[in-house]
Protein backbone atom coordinates (compact mmCIF):
# COMPACT_ATOMS: atom_id res chain seq x y z
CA UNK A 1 0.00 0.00 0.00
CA UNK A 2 1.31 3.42 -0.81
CA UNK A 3 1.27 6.09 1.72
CA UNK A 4 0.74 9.71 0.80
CA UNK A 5 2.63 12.22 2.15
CA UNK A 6 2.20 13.24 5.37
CA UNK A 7 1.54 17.28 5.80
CA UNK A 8 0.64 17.47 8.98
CA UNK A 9 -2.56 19.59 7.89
CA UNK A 10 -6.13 18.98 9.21
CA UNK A 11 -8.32 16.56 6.96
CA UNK A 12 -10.21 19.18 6.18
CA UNK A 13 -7.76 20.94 4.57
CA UNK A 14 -6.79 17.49 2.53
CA UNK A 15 -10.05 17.15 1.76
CA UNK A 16 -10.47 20.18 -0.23
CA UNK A 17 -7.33 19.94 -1.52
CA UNK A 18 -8.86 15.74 -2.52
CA UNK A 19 -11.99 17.89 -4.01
CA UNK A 20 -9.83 20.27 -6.16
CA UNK A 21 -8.11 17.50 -7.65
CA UNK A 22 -11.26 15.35 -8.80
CA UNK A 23 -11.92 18.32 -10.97
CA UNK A 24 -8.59 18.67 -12.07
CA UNK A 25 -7.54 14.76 -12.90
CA UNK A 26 -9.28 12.47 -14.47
CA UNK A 27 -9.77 9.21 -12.61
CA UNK A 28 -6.81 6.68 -12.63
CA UNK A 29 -4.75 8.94 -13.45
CA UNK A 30 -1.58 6.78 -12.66
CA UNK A 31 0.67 10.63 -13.01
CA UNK A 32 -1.39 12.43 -10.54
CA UNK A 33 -1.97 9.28 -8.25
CA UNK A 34 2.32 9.77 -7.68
CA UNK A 35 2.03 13.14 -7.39
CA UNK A 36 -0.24 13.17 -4.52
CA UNK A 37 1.86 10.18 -3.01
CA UNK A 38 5.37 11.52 -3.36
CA UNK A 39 4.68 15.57 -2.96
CA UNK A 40 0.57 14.95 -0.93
CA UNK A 41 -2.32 16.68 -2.03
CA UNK A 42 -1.70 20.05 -0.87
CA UNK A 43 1.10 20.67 -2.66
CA UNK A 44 -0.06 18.72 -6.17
CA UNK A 45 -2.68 21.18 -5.77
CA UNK A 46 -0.61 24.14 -5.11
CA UNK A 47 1.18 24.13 -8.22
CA UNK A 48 -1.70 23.25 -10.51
CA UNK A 49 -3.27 26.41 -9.27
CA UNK A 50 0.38 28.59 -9.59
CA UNK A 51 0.86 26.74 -13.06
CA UNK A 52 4.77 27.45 -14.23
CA UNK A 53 6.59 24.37 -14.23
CA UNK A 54 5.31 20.86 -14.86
CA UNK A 55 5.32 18.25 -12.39
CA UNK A 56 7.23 15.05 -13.77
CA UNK A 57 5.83 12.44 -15.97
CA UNK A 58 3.70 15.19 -18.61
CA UNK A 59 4.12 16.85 -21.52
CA UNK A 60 4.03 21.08 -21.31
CA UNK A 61 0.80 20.44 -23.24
CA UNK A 62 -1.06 18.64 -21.38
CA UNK A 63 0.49 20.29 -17.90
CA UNK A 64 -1.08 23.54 -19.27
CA UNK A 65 -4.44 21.64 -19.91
CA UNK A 66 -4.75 20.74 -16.18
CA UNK A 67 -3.48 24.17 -15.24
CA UNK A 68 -6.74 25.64 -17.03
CA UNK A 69 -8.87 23.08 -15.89
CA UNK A 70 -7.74 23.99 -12.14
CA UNK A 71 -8.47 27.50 -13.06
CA UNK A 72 -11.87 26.32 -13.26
CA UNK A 73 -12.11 24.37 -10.00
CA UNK A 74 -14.15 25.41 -6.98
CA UNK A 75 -14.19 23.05 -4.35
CA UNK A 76 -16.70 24.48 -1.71
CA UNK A 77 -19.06 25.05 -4.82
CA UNK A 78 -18.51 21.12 -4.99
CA UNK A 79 -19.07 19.99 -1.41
CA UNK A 80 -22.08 22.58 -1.48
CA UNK A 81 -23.47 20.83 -4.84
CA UNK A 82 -23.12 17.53 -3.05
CA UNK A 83 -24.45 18.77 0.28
CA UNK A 84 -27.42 19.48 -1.81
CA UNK A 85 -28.05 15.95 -3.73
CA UNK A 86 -27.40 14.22 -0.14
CA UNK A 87 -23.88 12.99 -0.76
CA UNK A 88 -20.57 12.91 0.67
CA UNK A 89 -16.67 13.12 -0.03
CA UNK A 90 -14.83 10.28 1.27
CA UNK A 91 -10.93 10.83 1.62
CA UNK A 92 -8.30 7.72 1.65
CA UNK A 93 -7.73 7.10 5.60
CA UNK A 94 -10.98 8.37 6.49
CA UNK A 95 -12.96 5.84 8.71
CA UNK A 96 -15.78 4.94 5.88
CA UNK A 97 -12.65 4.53 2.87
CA UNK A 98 -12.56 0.86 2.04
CA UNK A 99 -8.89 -0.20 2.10
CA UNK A 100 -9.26 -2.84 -0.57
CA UNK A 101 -8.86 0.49 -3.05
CA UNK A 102 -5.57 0.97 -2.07
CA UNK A 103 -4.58 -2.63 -3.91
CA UNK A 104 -4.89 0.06 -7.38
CA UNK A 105 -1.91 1.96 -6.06
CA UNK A 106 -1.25 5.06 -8.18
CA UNK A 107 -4.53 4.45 -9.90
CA UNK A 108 -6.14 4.33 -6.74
CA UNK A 109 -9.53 7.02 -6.36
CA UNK A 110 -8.51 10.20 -5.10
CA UNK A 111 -11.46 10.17 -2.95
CA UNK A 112 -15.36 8.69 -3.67
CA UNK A 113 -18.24 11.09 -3.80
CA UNK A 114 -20.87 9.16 -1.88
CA UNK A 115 -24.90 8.97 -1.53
CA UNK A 116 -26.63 7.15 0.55
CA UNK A 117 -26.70 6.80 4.61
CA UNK A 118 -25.06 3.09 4.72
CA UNK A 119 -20.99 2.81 5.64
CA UNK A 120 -19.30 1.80 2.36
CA UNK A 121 -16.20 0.27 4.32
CA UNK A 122 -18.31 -2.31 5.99
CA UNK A 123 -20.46 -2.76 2.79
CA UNK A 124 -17.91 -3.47 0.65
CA UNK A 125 -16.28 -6.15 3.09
CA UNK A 126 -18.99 -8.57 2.25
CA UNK A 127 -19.90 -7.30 -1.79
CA UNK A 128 -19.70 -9.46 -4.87
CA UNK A 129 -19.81 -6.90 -8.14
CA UNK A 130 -22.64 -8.41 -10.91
CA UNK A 131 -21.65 -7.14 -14.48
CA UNK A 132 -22.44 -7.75 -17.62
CA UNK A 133 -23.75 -6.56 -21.33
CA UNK A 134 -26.00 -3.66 -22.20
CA UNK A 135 -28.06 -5.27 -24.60
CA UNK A 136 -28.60 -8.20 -22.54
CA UNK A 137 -30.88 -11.63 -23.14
CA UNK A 138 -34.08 -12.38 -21.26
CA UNK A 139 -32.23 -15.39 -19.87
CA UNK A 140 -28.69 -12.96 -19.22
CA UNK A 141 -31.47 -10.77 -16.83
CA UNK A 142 -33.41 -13.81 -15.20
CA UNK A 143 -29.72 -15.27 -14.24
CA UNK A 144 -28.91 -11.48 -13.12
CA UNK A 145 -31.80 -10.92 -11.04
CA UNK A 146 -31.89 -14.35 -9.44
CA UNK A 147 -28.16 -14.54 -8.79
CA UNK A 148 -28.38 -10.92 -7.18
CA UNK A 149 -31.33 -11.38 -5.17
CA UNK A 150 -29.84 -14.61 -3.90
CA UNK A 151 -26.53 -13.09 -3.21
CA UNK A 152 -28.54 -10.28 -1.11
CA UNK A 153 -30.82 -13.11 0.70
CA UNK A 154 -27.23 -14.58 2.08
CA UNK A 155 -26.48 -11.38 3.45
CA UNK A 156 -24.15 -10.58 0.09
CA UNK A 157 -23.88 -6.48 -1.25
CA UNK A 158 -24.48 -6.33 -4.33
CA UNK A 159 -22.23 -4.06 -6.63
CA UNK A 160 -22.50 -3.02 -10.39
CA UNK A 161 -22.70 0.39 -12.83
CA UNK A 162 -26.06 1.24 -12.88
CA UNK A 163 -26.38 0.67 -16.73
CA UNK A 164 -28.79 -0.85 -18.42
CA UNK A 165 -29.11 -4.48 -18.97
CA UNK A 166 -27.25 -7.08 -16.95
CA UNK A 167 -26.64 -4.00 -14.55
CA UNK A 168 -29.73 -2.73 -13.56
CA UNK A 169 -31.33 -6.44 -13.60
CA UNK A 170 -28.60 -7.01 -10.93
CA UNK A 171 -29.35 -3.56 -8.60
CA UNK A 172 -32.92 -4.72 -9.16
CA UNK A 173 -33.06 -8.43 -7.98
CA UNK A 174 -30.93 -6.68 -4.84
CA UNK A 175 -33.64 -4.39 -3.94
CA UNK A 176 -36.49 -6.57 -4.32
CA UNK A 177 -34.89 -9.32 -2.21
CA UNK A 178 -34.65 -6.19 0.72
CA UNK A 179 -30.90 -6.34 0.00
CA UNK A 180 -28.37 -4.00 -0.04
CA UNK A 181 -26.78 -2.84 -3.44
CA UNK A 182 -24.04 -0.20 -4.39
CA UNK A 183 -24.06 1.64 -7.88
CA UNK A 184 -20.52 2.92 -9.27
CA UNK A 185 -21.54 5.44 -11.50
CA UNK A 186 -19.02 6.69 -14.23
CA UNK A 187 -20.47 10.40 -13.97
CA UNK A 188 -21.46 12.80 -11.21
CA UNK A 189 -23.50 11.12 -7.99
CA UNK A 190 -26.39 14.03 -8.74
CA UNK A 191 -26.57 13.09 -12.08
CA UNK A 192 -27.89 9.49 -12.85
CA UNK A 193 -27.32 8.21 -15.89
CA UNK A 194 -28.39 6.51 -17.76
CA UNK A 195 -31.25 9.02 -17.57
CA UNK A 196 -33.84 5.86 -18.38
CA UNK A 197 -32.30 4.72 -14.77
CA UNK A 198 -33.15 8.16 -12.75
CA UNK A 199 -35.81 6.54 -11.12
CA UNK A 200 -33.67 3.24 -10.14
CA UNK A 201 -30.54 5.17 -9.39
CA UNK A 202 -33.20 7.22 -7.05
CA UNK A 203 -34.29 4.26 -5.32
CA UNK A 204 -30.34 3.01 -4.89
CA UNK A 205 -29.43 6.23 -3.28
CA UNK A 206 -32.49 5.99 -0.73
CA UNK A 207 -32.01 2.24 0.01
CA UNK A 208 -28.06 1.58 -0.74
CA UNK A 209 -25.30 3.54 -2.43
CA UNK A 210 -24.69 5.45 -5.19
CA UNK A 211 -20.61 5.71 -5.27
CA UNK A 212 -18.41 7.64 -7.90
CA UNK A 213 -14.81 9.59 -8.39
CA UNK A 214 -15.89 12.40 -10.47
CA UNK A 215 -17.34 15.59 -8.93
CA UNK A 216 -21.37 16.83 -8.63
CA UNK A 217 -22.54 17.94 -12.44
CA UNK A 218 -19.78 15.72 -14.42
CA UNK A 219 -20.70 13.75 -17.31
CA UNK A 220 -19.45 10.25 -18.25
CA UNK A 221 -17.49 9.55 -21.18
CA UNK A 222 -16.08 6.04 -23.38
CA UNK A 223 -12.76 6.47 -21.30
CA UNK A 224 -14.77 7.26 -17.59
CA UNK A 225 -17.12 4.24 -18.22
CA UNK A 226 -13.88 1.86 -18.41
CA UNK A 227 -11.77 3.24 -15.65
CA UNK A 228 -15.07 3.05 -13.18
CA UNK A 229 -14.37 -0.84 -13.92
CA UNK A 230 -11.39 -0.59 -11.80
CA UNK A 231 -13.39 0.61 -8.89
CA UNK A 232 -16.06 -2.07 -9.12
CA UNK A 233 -13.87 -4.90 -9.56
CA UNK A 234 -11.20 -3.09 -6.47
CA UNK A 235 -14.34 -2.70 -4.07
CA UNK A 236 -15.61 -6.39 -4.06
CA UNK A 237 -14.30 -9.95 -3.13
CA UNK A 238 -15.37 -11.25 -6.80
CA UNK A 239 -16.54 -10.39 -9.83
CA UNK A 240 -19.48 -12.25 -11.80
CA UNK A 241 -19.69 -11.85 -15.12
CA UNK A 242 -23.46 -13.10 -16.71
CA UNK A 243 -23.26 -12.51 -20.80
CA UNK A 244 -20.77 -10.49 -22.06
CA UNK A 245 -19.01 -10.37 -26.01
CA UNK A 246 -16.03 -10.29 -26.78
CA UNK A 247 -15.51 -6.57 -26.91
CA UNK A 248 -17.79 -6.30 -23.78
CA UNK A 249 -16.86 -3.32 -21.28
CA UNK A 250 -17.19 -6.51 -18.52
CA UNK A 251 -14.22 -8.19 -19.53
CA UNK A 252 -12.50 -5.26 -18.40
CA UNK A 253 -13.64 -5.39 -15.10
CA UNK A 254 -13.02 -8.84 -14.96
CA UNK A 255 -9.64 -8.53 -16.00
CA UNK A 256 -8.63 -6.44 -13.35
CA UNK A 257 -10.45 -8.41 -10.79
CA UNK A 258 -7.81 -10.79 -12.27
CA UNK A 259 -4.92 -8.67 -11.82
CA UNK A 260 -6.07 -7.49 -8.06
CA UNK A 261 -6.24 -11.16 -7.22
CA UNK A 262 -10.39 -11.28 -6.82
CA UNK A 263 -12.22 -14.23 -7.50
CA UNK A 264 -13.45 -13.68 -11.08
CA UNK A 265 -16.27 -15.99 -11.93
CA UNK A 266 -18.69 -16.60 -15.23
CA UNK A 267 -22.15 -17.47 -15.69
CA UNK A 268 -22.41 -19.67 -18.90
CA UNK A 269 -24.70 -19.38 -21.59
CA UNK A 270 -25.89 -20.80 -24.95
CA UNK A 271 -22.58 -21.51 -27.07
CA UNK A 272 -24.27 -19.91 -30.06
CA UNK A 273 -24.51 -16.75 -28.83
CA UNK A 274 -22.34 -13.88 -29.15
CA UNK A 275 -23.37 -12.60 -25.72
CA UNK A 276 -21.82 -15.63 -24.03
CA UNK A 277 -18.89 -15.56 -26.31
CA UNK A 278 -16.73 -13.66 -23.85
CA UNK A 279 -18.04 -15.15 -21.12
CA UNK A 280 -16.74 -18.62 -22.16
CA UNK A 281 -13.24 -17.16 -23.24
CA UNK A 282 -13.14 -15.77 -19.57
CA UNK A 283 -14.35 -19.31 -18.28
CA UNK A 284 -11.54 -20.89 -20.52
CA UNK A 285 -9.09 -19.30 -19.00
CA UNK A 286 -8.84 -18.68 -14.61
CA UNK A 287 -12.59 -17.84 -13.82
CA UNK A 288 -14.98 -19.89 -12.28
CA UNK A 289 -17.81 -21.17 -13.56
CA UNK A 290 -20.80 -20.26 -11.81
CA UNK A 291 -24.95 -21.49 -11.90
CA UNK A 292 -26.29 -19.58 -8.88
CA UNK A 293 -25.94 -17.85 -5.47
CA UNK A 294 -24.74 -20.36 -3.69
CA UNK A 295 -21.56 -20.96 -5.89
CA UNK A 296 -20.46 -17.70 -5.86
CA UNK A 297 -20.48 -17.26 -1.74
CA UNK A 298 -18.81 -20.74 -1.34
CA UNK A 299 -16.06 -18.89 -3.62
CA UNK A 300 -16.05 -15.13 -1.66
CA UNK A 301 -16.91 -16.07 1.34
CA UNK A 302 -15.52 -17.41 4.70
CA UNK A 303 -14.38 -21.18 5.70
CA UNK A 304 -17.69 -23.39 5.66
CA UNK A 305 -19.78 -21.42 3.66
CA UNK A 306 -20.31 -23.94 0.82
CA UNK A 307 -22.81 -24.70 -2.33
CA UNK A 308 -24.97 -28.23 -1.40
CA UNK A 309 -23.72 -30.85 -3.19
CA UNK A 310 -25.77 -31.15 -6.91
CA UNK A 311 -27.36 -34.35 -7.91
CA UNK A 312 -29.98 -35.77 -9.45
CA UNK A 313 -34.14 -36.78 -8.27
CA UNK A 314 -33.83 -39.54 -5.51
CA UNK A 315 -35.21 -42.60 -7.09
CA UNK A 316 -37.29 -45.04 -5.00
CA UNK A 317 -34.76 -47.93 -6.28
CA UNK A 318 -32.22 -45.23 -5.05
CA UNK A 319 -33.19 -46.66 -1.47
CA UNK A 320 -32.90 -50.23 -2.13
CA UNK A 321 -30.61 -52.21 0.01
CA UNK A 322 -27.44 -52.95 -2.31
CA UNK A 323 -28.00 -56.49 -2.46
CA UNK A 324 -31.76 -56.06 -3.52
CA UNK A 325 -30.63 -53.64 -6.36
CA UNK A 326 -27.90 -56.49 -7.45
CA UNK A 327 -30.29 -58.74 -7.93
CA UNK A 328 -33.13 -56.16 -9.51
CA UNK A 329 -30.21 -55.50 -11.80
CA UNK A 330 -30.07 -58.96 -12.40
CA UNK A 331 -33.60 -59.62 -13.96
CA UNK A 332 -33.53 -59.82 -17.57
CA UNK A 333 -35.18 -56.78 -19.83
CA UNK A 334 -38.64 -58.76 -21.48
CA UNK A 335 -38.31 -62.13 -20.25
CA UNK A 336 -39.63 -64.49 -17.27
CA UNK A 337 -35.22 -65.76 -15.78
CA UNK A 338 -35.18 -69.17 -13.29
CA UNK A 339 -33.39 -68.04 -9.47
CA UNK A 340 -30.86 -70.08 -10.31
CA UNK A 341 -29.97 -67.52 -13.73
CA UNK A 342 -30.47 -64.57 -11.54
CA UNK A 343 -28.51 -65.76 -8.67
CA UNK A 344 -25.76 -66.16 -10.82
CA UNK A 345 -25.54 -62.85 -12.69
CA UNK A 346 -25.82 -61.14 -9.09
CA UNK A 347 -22.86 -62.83 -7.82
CA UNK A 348 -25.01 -64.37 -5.23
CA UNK A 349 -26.17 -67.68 -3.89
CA UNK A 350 -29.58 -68.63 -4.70
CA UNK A 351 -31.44 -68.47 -1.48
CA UNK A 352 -29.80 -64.76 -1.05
CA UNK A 353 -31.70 -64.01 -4.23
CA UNK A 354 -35.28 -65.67 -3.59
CA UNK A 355 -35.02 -64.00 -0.42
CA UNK A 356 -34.60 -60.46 -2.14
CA UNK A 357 -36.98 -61.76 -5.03
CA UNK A 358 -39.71 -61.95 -2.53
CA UNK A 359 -38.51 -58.63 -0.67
CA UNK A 360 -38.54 -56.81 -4.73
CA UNK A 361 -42.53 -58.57 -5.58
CA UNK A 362 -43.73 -56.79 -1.85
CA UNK A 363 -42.73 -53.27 -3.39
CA UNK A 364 -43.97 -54.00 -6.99
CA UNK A 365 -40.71 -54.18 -8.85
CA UNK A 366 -40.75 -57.87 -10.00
CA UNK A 367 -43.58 -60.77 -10.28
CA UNK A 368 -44.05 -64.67 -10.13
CA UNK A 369 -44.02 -66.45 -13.65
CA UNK A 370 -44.45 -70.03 -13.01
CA UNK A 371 -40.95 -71.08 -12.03
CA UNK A 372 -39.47 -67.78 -12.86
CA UNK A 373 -39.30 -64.14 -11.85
CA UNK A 374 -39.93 -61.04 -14.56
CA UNK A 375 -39.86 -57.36 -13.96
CA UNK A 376 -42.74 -55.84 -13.95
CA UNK A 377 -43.91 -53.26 -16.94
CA UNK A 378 -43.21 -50.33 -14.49
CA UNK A 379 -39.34 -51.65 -12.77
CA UNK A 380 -38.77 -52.35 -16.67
CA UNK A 381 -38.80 -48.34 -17.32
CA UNK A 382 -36.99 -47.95 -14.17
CA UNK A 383 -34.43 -50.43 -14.67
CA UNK A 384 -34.36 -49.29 -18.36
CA UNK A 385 -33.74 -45.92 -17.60
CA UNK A 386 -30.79 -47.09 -15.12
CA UNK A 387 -28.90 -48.56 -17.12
CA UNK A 388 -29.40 -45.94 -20.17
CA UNK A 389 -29.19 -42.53 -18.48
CA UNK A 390 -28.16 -40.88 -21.82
């Protein structure tokens, strides 16, 4: 972890400084993330305000960009802004930060705008991030919704981006599951978007969090949208990804999951579509495939918290003691077999297999033909179906 500087000034006077900056640099700015750790945030913001000489690592161009930019910058009109949509600036070291953002180093958030009366520390101990495509399936928001509200019904925060598709199916099965869900927006925290989502990001900021790096009134752009990622997939303990191409803004998020060392996990889908398609290439590679809730928390979560084993319907010949189902297995297909035959194929001695013969006829799997024995029309589908499960 990388320590900033240490002025020796009171946090407010970092946190303006924090607020200054978030209109200044643009987020993961990997530059201005060593600036504020090698010279702290009171003096990065110093000299963007003085201008003259660059700080190392930029050209004179683009030094003189963010020297007009910070000519533009008024933090207390941002705090008051915020004040006024209900939100909050969060500072690194502050009591609410959640350290797992300090794993991004130089690219870490220079502080989180934040609405919403929940802690996002102690949320974001327990989160899983849900992502996935825009223009998702029915069946990419069914698995969204039921994974999410499952997660949330295990006591799971839910994390995503507030988009549409896979994203707002996630917030959504959150919320109606009386969960808790956190939406990293790539834009100002008083200005959902998209604006087809006011209403949901609404409800978010009432009942969870709405959580971003760029100051009140900023709008998102290609290049915001795909940073965010890195906050999403540094906030949680895994990333699920349910349909995503190949060129899917997802993959990005799960590939620095990857590179933080978070679980990354996949939801798989119908090979023939392109939705799945990079999906699959994630699951060929380290993620984890995943069907449902209860996967995903035996992968994020503590010792003991595992999936319940998967198998098939309990048969009643399932319950069979062994050496009745020997000799049940024994019985030929379509025709009437002596005990003597049967006794032999079941590696048995003849009175073993009258005895179960008898036991088999009481629960109306086999019947008397003369001198013989013959499964009945119903153990024949059974047995059938036994010994042909494909």
């Amino acid at each position: 972890m990388n320590a900033d500087v240490n002025t020796g000034r009171d946090h407010h006077g970092d946190l303006l400084d924090r607020v200054f900056l978030t209109r200044v640099l643009e987020p993961g700015d990997k530059a201005g993330g060593r600036w504020v750790r090698e010279y702290g945030a009171e003096e990065v913001a110093r000299r963007l305000r003085r201008g003259g000489r660059a700080l190392p690592g930029v050209s004179d161009q683009r030094w003189a960009g963010l020297c007009a930019r910070a000519g533009r910058a008024a933090p207390h009109r941002d705090l008051a802004a915020a004040r006024e949509a209900g939100a909050r600036f969060l500072c690194p070291g502050d009591a609410e930060w959640p350290g797992q953002l300090d794993d991004l180093g130089d690219a870490r958030p220079l502080g989180l705008w934040v609405r919403g009366r929940s802690g996002l520390r102690m949320w974001a101990l327990r989160s899983v991030a849900v992502v996935g495509a825009r223009a998702c399936t029915e069946y990419g928001a069914h698995m969204a919704v039921t994974l999410a509200a499952g997660l949330a019904e295990r006591g799971w925060v839910v994390v995503s981006g507030g988009a549409y598709g896979i994203d707002g199916a996630a917030h959504r099965g959150a919320l109606g599951a009386g969960g808790a869900t956190v939406a990293v927006l790539a834009c100002g925290v008083d200005r959902p978007y998209p604006r087809g989502h006011t209403e949901l990001i609404t409800r978010i900021a009432r009942q969870g969090l709405v959580v971003g790096e760029l100051p009140p009134g900023e709008h998102p752009t290609p290049s915001r949208f795909v940073l965010r990622n890195r906050v999403i997939a540094a906030l949680t303990r895994g990333t699920v990804v349910v349909e995503a191409a190949y060129r899917s803004g997802s993959l990005v998020t799960a590939r620095a999951a990857q590179r933080l060392g978070r679980h990354t996990m996949g939801v798989p889908g119908p090979v023939t579509s392109g939705l799945s398609a990079g999906v699959h290439e994630l699951l060929r590679g380290e993620a984890t495939l995943v069907t449902d809730a209860a996967e995903v928390v035996e992968l994020v979560g503590d010792m003991g918290e595992l999936a319940p084993d998967r198998r098939g319907p309990v048969l009643p010949r399932d319950l069979l003691d062994r050496r009745a189902r020997q000799v049940l297995a024994a019985l030929p297909g379509a025709r009437a077999a002596a005990a003597g035959e049967i006794a032999r194929h079941a590696l048995t001695t003849e009175d073993d297999a009258v005895a179960r013969l008898y036991e088999l006829r009481a629960l109306g799997y086999v019947e008397r033909h003369g001198d013989g024995w013959k499964l009945t029309r119903q153990a024949m589908v059974s047995v059938r179906d036994h010994r042909n499960p494909c």
